[in-house]
C-alpha atoms as a PDB file:
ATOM      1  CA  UNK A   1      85.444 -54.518  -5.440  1.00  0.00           C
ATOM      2  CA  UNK A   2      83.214 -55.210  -2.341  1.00  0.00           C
ATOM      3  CA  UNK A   3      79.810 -53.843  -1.179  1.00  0.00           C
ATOM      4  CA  UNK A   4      77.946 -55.671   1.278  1.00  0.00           C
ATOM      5  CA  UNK A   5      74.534 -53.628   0.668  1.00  0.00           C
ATOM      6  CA  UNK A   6      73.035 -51.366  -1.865  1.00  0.00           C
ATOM      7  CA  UNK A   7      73.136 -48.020  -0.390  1.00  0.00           C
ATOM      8  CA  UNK A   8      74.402 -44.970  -0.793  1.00  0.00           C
ATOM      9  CA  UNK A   9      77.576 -44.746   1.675  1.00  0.00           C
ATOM     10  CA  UNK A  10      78.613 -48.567   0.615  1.00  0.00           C
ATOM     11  CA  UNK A  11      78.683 -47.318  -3.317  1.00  0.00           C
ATOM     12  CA  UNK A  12      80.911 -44.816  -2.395  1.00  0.00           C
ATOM     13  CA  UNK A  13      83.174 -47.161  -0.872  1.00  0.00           C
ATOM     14  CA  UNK A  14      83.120 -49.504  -3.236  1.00  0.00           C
ATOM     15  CA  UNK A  15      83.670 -46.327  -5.464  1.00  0.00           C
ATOM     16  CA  UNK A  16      86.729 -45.789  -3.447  1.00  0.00           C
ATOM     17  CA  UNK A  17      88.307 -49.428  -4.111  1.00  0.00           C
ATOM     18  CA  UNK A  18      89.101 -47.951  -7.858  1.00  0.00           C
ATOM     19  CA  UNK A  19      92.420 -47.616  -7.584  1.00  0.00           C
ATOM     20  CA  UNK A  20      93.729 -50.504  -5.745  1.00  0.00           C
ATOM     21  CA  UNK A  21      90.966 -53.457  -7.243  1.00  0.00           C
ATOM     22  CA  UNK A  22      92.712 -51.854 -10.955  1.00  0.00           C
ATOM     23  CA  UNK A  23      96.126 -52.209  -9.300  1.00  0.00           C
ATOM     24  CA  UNK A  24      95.513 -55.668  -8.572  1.00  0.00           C
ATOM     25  CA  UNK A  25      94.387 -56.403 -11.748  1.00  0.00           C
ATOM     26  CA  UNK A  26      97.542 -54.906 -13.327  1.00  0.00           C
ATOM     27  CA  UNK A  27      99.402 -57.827 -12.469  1.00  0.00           C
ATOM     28  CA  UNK A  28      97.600 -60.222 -14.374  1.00  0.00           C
ATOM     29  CA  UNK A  29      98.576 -57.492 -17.431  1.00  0.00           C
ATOM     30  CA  UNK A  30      95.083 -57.379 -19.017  1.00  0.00           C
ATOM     31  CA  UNK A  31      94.156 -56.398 -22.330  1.00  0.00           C
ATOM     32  CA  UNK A  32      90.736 -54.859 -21.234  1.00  0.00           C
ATOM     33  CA  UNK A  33      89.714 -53.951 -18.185  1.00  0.00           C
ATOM     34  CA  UNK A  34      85.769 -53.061 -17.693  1.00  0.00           C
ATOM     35  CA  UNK A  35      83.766 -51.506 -14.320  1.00  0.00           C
ATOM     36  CA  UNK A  36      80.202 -53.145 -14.647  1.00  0.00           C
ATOM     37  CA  UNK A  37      78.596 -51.423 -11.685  1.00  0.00           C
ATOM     38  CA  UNK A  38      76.591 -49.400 -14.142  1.00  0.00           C
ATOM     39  CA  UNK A  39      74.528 -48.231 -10.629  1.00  0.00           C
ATOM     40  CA  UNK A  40      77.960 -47.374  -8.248  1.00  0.00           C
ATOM     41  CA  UNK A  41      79.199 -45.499 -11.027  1.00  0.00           C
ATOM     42  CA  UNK A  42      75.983 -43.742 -11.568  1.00  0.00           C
ATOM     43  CA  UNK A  43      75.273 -43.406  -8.113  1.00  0.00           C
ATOM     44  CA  UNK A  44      78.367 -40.519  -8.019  1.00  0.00           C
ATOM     45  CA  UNK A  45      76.747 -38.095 -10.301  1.00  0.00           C
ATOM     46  CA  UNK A  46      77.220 -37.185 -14.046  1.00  0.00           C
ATOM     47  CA  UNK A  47      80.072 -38.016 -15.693  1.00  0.00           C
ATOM     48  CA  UNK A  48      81.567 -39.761 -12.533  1.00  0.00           C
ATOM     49  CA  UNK A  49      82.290 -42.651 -15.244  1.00  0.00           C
ATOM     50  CA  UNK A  50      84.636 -40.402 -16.413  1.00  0.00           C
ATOM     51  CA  UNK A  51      86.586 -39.919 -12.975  1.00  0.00           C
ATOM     52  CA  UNK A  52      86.212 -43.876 -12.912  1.00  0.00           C
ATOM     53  CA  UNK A  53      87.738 -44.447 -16.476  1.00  0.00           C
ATOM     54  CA  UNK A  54      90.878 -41.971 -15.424  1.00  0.00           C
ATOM     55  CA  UNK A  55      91.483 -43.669 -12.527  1.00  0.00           C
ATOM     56  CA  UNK A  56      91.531 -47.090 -13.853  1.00  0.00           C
ATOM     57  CA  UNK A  57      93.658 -45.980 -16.899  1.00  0.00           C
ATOM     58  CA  UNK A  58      96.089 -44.303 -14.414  1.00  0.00           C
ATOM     59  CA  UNK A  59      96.747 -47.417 -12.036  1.00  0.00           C
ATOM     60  CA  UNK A  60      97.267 -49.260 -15.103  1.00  0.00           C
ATOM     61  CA  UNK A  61      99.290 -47.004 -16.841  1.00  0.00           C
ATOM     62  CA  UNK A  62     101.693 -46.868 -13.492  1.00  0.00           C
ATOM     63  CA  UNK A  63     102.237 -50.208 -14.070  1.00  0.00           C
ATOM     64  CA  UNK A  64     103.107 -50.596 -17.218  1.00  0.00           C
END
């Protein structure tokens, strides 16, 4: 996912990439698939990693 600067607004829009960057990845049919922006995720609030988990397993699980 991109961010061009550490800030506030550009974690939340790299945030917002969730979805499609897990989509993408679906086609390569992964066996794992790992977010390791400790700091965008934490950025969001507690248990946001949660929110970030569910919508990575639901993209994925869409596609099989």
């Amino acid at each position: 996912m991109r961010m061009k600067h550490v800030t506030p607004e550009e974690l939340v829009k790299m945030n917002a990439q969730t979805e499609r960057a897990s989509l993408e990845l679906a086609d390569a049919r992964p066996d794992v698939v790992a977010s390791a922006c400790l700091v965008a995720i934490m950025a969001q609030g507690a248990g946001y990693h949660c929110t970030a988990e569910d919508q990575m397993r639901a993209a994925l699980d869409s596609e099989g």
